[in-house]
C-alpha atoms as a PDB file:
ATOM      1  CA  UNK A   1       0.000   0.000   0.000  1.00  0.00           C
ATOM      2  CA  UNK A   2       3.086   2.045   0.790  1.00  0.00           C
ATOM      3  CA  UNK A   3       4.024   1.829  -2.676  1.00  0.00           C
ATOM      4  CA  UNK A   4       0.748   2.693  -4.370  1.00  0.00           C
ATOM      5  CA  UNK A   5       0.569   5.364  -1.976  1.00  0.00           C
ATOM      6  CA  UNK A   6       4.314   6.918  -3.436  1.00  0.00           C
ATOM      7  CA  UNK A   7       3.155   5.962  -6.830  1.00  0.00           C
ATOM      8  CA  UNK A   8       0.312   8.593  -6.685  1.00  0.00           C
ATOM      9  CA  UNK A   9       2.334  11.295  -4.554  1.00  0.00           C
ATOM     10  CA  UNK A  10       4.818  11.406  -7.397  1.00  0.00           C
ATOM     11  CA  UNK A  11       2.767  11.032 -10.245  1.00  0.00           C
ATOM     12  CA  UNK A  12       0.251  14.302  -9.068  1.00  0.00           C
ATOM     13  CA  UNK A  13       3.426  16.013  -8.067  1.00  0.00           C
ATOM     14  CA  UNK A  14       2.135  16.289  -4.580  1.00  0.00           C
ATOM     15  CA  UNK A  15       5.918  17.501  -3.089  1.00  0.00           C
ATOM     16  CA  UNK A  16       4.783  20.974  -2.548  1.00  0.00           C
ATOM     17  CA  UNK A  17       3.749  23.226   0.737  1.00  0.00           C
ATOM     18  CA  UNK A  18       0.158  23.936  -0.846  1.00  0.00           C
ATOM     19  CA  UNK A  19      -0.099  19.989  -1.182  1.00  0.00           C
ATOM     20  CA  UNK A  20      -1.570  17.874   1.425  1.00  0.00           C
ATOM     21  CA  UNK A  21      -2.349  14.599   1.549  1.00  0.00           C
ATOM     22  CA  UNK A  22      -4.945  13.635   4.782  1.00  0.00           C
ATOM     23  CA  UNK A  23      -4.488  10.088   6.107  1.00  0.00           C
ATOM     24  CA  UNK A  24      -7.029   8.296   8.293  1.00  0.00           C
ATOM     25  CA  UNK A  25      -5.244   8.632  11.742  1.00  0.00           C
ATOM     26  CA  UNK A  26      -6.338   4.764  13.194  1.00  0.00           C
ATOM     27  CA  UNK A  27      -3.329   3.510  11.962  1.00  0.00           C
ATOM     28  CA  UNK A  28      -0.253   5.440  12.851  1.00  0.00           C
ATOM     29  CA  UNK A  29       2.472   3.000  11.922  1.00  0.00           C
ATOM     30  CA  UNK A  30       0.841   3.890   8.346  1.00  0.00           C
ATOM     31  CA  UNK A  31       1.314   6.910   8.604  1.00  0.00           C
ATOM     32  CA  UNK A  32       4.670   6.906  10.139  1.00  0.00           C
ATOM     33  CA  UNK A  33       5.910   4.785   7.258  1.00  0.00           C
ATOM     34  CA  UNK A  34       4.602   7.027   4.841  1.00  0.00           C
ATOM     35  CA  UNK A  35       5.827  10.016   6.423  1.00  0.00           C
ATOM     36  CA  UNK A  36       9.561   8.362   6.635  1.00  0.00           C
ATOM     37  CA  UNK A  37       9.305   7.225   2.665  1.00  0.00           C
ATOM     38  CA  UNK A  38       8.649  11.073   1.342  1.00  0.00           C
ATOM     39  CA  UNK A  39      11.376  12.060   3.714  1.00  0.00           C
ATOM     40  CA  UNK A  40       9.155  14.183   6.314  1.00  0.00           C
ATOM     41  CA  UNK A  41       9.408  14.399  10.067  1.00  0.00           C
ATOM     42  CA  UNK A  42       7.354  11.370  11.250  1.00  0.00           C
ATOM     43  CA  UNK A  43       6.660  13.151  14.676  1.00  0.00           C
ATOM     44  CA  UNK A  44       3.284  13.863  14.544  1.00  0.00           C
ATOM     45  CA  UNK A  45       2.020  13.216  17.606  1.00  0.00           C
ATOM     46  CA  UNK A  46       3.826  15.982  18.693  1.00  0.00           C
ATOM     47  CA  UNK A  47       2.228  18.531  15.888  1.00  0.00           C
ATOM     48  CA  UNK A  48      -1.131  17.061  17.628  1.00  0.00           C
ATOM     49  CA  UNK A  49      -0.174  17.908  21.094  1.00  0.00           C
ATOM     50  CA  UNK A  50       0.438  21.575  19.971  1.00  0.00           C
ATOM     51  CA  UNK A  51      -2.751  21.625  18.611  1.00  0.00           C
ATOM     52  CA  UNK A  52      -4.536  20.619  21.797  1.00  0.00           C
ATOM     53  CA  UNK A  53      -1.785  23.733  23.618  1.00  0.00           C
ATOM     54  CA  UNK A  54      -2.245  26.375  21.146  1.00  0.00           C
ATOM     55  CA  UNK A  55      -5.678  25.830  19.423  1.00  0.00           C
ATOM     56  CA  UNK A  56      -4.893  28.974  17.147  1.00  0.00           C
ATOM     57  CA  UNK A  57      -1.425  27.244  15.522  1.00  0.00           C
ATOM     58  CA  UNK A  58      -2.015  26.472  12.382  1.00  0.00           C
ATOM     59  CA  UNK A  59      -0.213  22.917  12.785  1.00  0.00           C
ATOM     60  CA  UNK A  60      -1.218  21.672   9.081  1.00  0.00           C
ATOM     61  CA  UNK A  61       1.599  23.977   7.125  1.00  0.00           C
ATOM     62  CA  UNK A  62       4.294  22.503   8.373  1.00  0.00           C
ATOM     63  CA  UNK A  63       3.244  18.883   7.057  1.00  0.00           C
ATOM     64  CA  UNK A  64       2.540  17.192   3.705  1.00  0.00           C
ATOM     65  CA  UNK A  65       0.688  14.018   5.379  1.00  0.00           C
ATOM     66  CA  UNK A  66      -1.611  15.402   7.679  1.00  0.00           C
ATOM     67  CA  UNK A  67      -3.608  12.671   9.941  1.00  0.00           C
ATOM     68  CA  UNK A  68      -7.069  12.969  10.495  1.00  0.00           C
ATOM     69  CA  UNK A  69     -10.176  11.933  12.766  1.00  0.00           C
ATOM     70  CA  UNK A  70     -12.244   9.982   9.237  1.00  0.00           C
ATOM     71  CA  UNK A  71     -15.211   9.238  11.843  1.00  0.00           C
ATOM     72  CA  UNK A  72     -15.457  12.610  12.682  1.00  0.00           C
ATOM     73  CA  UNK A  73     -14.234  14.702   9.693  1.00  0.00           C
ATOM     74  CA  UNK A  74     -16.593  12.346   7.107  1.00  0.00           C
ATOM     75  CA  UNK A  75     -19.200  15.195   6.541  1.00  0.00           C
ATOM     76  CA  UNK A  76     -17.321  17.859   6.222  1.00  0.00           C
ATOM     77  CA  UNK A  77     -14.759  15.981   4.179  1.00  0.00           C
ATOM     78  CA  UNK A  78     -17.380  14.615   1.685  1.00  0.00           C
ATOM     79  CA  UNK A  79     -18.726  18.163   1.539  1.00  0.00           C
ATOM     80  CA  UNK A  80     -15.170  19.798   0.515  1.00  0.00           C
ATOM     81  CA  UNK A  81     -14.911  16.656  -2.355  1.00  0.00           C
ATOM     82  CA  UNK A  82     -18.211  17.681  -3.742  1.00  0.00           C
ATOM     83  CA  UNK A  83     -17.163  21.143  -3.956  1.00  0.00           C
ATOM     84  CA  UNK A  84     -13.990  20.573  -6.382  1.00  0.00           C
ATOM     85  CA  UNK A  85     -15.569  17.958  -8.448  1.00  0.00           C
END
């Protein structure tokens, strides 16, 4: 899955800071992996904890895989993909 994953992140050129690419967050060893294949910091945990500190820090710019809450998120995620298509 790793693989396919890379496969798609180099093929849409997805390398850049207005890029992001959101990852359920129940499996963290997925997204660790991922993180440590593109060559990104794979300490995310931390990024969350400074979310839950400083509720204002925009924690999302300084990552290309961003992890995120799919059982909570689903609405407003389905929403934003009806939007662009």
């Amino acid at each position: 899955m790793l693989d396919v994953v890379h496969k798609l992140i180099r093929c849409f050129g997805l390398t850049t800071s207005s890029s992001k690419i959101y990852v359920d967050a129940s499996n963290p060893n997925f997204i660790r992996a991922l993180k440590m294949q593109i060559g990104e910091s794979e300490d995310f945990d931390q990024k969350l904890d400074t979310k839950s500190k400083f509720p204002k820090y925009d924690w999302t710019t300084q990552m290309l895989v961003i992890p995120g809450n799919f059982a909570q998120e689903h609405k407003k995620m389905l929403l934003n993909a009806k939007m662009i298509f």
